[in-house]
PDB file of N, CA and C in Angstrom:
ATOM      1  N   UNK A   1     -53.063  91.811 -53.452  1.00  0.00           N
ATOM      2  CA  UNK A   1     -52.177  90.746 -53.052  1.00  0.00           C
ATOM      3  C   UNK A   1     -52.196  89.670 -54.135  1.00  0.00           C
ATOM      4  N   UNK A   2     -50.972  89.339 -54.027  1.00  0.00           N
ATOM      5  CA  UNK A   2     -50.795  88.056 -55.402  1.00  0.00           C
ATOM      6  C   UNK A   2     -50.982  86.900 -54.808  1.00  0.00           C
ATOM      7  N   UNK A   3     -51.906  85.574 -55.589  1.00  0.00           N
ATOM      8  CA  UNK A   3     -52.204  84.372 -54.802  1.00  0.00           C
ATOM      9  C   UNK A   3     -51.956  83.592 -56.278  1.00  0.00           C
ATOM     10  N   UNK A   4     -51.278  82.046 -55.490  1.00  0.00           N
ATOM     11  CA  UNK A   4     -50.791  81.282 -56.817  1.00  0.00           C
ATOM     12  C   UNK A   4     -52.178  79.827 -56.775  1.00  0.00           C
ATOM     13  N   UNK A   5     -52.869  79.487 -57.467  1.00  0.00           N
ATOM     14  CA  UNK A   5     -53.847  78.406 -57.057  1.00  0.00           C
ATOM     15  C   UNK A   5     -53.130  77.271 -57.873  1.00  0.00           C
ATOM     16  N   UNK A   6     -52.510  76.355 -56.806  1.00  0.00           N
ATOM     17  CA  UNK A   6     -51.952  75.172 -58.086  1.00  0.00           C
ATOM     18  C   UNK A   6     -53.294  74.229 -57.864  1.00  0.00           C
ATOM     19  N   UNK A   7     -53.302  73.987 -59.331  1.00  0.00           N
ATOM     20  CA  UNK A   7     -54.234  72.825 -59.674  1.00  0.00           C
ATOM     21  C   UNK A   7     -56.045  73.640 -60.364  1.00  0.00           C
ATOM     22  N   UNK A   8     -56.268  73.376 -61.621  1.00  0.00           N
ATOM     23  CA  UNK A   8     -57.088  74.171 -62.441  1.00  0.00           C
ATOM     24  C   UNK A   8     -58.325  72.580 -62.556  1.00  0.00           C
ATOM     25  N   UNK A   9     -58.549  72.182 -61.344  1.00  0.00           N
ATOM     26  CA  UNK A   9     -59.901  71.698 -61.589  1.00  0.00           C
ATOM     27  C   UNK A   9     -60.612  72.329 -60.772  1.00  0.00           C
ATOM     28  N   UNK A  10     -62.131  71.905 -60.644  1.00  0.00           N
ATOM     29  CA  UNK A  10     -63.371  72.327 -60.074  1.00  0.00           C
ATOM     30  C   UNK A  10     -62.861  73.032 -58.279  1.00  0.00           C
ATOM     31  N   UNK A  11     -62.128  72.350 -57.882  1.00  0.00           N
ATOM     32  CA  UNK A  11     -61.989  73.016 -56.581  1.00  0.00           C
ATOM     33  C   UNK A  11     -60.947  74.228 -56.745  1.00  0.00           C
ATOM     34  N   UNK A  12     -59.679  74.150 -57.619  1.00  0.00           N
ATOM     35  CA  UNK A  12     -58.999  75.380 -57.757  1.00  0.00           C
ATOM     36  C   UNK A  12     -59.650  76.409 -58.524  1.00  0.00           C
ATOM     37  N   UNK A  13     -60.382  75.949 -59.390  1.00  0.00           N
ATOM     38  CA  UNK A  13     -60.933  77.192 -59.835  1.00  0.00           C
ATOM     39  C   UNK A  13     -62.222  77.904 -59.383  1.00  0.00           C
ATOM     40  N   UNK A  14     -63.123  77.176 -58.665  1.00  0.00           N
ATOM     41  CA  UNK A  14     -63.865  77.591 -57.214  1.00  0.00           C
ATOM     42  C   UNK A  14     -62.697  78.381 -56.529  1.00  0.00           C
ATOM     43  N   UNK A  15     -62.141  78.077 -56.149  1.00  0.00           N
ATOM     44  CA  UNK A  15     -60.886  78.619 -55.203  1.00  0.00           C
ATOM     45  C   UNK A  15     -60.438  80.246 -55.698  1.00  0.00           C
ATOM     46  N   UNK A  16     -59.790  80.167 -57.014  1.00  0.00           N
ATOM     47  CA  UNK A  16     -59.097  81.310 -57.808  1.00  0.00           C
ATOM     48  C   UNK A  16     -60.602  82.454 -57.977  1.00  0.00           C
ATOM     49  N   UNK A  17     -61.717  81.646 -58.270  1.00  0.00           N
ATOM     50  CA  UNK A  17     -62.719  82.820 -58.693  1.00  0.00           C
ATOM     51  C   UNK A  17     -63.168  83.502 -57.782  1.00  0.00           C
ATOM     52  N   UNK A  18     -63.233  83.020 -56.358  1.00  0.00           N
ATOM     53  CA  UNK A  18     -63.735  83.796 -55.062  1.00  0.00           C
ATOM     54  C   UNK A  18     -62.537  84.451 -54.399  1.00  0.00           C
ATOM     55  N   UNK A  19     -61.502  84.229 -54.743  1.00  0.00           N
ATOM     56  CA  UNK A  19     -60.137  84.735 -54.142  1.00  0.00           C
ATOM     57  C   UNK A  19     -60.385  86.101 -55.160  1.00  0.00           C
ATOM     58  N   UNK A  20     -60.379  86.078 -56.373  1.00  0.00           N
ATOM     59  CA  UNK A  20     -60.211  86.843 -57.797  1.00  0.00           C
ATOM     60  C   UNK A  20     -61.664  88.008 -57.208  1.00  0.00           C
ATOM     61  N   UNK A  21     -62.836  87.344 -56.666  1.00  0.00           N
ATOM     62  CA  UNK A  21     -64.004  88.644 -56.336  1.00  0.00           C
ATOM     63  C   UNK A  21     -63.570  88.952 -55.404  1.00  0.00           C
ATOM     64  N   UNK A  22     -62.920  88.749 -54.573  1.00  0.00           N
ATOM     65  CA  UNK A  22     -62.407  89.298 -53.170  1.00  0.00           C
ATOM     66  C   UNK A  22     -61.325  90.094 -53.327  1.00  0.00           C
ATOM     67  N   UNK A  23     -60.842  91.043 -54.773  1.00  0.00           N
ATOM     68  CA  UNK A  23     -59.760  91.399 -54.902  1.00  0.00           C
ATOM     69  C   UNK A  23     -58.577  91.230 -54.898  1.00  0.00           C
ATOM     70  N   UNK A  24     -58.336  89.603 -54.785  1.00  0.00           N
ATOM     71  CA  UNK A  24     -56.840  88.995 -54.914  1.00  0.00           C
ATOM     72  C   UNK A  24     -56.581  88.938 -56.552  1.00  0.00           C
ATOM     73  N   UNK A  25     -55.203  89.426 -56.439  1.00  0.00           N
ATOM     74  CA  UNK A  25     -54.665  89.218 -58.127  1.00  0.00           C
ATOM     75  C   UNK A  25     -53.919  87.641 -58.058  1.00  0.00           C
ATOM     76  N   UNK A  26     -55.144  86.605 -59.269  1.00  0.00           N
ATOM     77  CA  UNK A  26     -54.876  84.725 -58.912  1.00  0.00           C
ATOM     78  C   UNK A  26     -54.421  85.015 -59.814  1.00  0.00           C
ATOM     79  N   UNK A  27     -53.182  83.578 -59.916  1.00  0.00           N
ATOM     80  CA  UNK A  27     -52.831  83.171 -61.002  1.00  0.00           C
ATOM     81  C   UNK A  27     -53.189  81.615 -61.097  1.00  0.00           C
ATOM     82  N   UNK A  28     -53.655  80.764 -61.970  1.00  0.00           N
ATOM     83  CA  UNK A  28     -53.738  79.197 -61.805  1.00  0.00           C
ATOM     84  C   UNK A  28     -52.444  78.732 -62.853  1.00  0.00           C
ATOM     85  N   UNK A  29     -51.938  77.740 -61.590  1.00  0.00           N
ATOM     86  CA  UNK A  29     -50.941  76.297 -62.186  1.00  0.00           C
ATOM     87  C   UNK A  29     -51.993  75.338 -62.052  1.00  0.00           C
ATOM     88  N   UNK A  30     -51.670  74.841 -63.626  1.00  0.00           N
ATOM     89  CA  UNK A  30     -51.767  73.183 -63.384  1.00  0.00           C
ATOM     90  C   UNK A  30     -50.989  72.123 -64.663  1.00  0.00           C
ATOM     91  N   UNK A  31     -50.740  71.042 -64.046  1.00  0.00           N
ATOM     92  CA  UNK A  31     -49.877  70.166 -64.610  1.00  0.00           C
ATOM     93  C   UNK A  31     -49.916  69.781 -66.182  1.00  0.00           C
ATOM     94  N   UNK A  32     -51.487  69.947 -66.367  1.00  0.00           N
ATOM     95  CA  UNK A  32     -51.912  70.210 -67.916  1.00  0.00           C
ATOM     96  C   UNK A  32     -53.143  71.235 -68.587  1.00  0.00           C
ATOM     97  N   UNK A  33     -53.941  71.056 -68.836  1.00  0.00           N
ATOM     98  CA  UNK A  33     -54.943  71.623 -69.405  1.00  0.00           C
ATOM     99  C   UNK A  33     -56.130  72.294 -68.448  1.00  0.00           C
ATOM    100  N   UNK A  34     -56.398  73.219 -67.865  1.00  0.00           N
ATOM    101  CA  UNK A  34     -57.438  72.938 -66.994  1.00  0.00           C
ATOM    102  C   UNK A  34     -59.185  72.277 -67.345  1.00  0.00           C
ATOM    103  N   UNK A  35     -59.251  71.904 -66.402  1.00  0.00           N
ATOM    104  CA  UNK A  35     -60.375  70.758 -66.216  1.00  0.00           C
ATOM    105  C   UNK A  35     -60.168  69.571 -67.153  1.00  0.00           C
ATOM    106  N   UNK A  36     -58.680  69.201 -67.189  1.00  0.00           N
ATOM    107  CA  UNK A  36     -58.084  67.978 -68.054  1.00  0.00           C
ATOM    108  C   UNK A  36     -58.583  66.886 -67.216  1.00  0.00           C
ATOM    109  N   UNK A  37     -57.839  67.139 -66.269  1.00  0.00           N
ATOM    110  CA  UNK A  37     -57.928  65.737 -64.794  1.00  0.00           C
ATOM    111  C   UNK A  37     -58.569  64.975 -64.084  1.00  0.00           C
ATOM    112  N   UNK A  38     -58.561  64.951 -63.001  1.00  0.00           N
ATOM    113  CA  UNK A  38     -59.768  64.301 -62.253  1.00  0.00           C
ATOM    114  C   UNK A  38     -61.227  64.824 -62.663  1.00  0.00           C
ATOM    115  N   UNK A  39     -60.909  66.325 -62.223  1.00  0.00           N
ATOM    116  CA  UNK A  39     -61.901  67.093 -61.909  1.00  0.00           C
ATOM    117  C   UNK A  39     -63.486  66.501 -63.502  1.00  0.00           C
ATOM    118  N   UNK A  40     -62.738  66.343 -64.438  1.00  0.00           N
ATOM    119  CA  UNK A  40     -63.285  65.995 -65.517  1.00  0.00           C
ATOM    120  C   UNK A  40     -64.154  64.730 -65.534  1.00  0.00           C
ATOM    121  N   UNK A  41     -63.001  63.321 -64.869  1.00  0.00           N
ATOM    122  CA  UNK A  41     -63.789  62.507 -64.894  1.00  0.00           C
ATOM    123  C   UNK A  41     -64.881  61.881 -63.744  1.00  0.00           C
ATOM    124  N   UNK A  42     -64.547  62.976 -62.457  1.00  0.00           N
ATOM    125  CA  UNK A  42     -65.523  62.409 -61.356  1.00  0.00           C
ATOM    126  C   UNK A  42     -66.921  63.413 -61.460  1.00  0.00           C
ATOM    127  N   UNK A  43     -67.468  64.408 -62.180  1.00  0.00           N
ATOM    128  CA  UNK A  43     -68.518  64.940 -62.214  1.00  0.00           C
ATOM    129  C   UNK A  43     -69.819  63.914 -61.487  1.00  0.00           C
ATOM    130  N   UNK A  44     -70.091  62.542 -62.183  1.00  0.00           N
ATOM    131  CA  UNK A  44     -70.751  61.441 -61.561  1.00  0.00           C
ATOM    132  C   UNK A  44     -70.688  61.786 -60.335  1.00  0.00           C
ATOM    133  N   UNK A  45     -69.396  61.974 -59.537  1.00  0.00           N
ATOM    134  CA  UNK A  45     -69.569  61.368 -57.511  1.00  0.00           C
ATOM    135  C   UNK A  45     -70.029  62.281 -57.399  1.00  0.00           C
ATOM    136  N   UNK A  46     -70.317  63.681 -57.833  1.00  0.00           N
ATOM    137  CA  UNK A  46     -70.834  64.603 -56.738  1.00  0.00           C
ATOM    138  C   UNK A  46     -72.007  65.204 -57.027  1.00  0.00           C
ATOM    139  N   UNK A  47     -73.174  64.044 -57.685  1.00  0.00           N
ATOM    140  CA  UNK A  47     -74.750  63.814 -57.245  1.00  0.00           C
ATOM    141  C   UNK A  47     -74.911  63.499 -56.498  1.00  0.00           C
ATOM    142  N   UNK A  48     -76.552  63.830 -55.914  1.00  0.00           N
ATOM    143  CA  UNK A  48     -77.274  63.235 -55.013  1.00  0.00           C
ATOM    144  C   UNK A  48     -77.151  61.880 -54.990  1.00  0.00           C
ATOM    145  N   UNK A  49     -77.499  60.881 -56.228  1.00  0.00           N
ATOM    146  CA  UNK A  49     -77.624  60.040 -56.519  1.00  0.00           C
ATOM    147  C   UNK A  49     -76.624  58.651 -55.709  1.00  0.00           C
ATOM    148  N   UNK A  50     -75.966  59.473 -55.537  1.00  0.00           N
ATOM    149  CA  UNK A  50     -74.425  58.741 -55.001  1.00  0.00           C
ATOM    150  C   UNK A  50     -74.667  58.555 -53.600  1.00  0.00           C
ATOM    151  N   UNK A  51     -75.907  58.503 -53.233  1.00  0.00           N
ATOM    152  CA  UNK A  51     -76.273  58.678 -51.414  1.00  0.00           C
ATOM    153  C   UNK A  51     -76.806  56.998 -51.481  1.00  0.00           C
ATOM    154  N   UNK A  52     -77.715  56.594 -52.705  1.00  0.00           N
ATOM    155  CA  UNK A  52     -78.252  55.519 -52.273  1.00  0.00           C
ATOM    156  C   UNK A  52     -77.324  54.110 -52.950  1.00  0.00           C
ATOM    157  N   UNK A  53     -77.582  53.402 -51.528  1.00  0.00           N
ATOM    158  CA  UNK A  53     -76.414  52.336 -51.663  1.00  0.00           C
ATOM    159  C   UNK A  53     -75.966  51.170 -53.058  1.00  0.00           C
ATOM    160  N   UNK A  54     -76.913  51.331 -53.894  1.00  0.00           N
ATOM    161  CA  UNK A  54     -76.287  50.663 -54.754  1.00  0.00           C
ATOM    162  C   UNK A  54     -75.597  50.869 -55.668  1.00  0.00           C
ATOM    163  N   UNK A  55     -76.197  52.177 -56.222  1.00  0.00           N
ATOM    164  CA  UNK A  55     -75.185  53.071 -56.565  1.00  0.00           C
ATOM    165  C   UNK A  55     -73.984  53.465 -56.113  1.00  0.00           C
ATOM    166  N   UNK A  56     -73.473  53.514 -55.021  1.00  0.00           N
ATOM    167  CA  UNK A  56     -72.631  53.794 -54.185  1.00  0.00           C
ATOM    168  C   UNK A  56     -71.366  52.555 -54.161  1.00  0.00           C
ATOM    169  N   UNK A  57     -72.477  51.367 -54.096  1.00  0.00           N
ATOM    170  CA  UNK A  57     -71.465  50.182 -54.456  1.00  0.00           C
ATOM    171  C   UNK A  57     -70.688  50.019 -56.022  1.00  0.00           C
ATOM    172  N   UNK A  58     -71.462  50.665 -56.637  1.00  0.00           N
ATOM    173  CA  UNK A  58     -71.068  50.285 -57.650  1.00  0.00           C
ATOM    174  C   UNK A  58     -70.260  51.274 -58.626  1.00  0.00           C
ATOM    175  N   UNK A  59     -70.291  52.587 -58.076  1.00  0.00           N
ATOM    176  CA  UNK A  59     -69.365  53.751 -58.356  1.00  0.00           C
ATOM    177  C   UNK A  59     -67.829  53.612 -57.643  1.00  0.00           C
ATOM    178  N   UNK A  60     -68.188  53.119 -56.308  1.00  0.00           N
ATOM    179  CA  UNK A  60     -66.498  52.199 -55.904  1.00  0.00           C
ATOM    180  C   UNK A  60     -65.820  51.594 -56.535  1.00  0.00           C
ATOM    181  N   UNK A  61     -66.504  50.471 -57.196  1.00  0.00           N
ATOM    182  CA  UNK A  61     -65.988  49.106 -58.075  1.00  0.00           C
ATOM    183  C   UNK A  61     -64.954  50.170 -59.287  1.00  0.00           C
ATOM    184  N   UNK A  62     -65.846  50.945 -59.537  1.00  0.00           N
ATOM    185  CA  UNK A  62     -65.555  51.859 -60.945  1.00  0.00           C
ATOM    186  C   UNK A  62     -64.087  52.939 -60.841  1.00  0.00           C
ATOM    187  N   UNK A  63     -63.836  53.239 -59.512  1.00  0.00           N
ATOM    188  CA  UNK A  63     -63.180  54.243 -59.222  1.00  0.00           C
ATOM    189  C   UNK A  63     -61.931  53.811 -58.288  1.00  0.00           C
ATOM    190  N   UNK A  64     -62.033  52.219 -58.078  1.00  0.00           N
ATOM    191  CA  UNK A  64     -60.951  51.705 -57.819  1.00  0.00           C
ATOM    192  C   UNK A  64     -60.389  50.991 -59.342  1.00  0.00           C
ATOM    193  N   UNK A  65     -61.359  50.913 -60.432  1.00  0.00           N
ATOM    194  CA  UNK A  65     -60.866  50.286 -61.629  1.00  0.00           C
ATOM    195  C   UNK A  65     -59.782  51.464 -61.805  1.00  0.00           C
ATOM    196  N   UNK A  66     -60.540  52.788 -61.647  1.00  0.00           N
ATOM    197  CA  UNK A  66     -58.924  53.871 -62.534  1.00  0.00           C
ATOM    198  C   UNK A  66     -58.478  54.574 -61.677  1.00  0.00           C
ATOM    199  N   UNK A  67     -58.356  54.458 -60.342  1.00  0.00           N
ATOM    200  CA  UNK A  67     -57.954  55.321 -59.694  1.00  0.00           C
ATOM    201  C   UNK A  67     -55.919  55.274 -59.879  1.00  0.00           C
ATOM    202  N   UNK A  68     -55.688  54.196 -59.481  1.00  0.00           N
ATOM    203  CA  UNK A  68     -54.452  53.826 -59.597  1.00  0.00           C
ATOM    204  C   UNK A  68     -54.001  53.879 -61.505  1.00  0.00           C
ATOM    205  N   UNK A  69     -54.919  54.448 -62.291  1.00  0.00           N
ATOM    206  CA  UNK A  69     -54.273  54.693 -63.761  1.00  0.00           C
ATOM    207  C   UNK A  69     -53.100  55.786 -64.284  1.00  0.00           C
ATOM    208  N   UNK A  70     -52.164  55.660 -64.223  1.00  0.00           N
ATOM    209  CA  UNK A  70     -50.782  57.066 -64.365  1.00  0.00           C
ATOM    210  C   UNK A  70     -51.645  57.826 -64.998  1.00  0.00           C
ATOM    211  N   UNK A  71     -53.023  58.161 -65.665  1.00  0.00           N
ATOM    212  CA  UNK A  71     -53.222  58.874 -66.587  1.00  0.00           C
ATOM    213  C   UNK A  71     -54.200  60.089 -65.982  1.00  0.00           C
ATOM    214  N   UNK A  72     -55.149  59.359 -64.687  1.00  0.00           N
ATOM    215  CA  UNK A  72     -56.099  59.900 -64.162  1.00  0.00           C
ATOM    216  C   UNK A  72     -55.508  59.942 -62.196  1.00  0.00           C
ATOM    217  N   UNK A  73     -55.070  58.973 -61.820  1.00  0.00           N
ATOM    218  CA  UNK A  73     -54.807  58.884 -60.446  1.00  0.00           C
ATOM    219  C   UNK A  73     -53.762  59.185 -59.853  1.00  0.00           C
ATOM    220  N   UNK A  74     -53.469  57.772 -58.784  1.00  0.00           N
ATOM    221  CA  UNK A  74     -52.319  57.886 -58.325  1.00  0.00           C
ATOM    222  C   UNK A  74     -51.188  57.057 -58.705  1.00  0.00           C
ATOM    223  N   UNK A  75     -50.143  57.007 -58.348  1.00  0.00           N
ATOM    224  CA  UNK A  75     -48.782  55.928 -59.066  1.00  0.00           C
ATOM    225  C   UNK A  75     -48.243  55.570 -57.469  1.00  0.00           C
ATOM    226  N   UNK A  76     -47.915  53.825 -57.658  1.00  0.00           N
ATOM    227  CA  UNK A  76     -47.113  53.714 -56.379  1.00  0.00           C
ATOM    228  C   UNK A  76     -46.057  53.124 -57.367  1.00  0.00           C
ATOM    229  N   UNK A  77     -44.902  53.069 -57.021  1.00  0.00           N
ATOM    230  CA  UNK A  77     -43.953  52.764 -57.627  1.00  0.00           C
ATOM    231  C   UNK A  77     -43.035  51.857 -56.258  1.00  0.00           C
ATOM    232  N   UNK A  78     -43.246  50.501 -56.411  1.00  0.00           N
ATOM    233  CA  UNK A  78     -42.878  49.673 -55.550  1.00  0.00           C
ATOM    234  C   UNK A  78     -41.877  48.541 -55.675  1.00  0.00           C
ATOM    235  N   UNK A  79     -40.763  48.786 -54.887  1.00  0.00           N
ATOM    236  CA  UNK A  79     -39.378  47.799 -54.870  1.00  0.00           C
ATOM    237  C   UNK A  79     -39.599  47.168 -53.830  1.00  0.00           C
ATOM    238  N   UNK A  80     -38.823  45.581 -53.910  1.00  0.00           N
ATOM    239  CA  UNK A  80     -38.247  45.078 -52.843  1.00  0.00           C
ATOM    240  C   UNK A  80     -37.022  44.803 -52.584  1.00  0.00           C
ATOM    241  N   UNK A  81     -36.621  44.977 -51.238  1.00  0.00           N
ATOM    242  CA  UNK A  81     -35.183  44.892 -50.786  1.00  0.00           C
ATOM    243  C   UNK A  81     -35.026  43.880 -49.534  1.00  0.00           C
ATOM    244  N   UNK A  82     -33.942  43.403 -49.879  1.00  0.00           N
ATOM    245  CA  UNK A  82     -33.762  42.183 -49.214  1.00  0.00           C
ATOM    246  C   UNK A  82     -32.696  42.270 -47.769  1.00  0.00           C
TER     247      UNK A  82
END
């Protein structure tokens, strides 16, 4: 069976490689390079380390600095109408 995995970071390609031993024929999309994206720059959040609270405070501060960056996050693109 053919399976399409969009998105070539750490979770799609977890995804594609156990689909791929289970005899699925994967193919991966992604928007650029794989492991370009997120997946690249959050390695940090998913230590242990990230359990105790100051750390925790202070990996927030960091990840609301770029979350909203067109380069790494998300985009709101916001009008007003009268």
């Amino acid at each position: 069976m053919k399976v399409v995995v969009l998105g070539g970071g750490v979770i799609g390609l977890t995804t594609a490689y156990y689909l791929s031993k289970n005899g699925f024929n994967v193919s991966i999309y992604d928007k650029s390079s794989i492991l370009d994206s997120i997946s690249c720059k959050n390695a940090g959040y998913t230590c242990p380390s990230m359990y105790i609270p100051i750390t925790l405070s202070l990996s927030m501060k960091n990840t609301f600095k770029w979350i909203f960056k067109r380069k790494y996050g998300v985009g709101l693109k916001l009008t007003l109408k009268n």
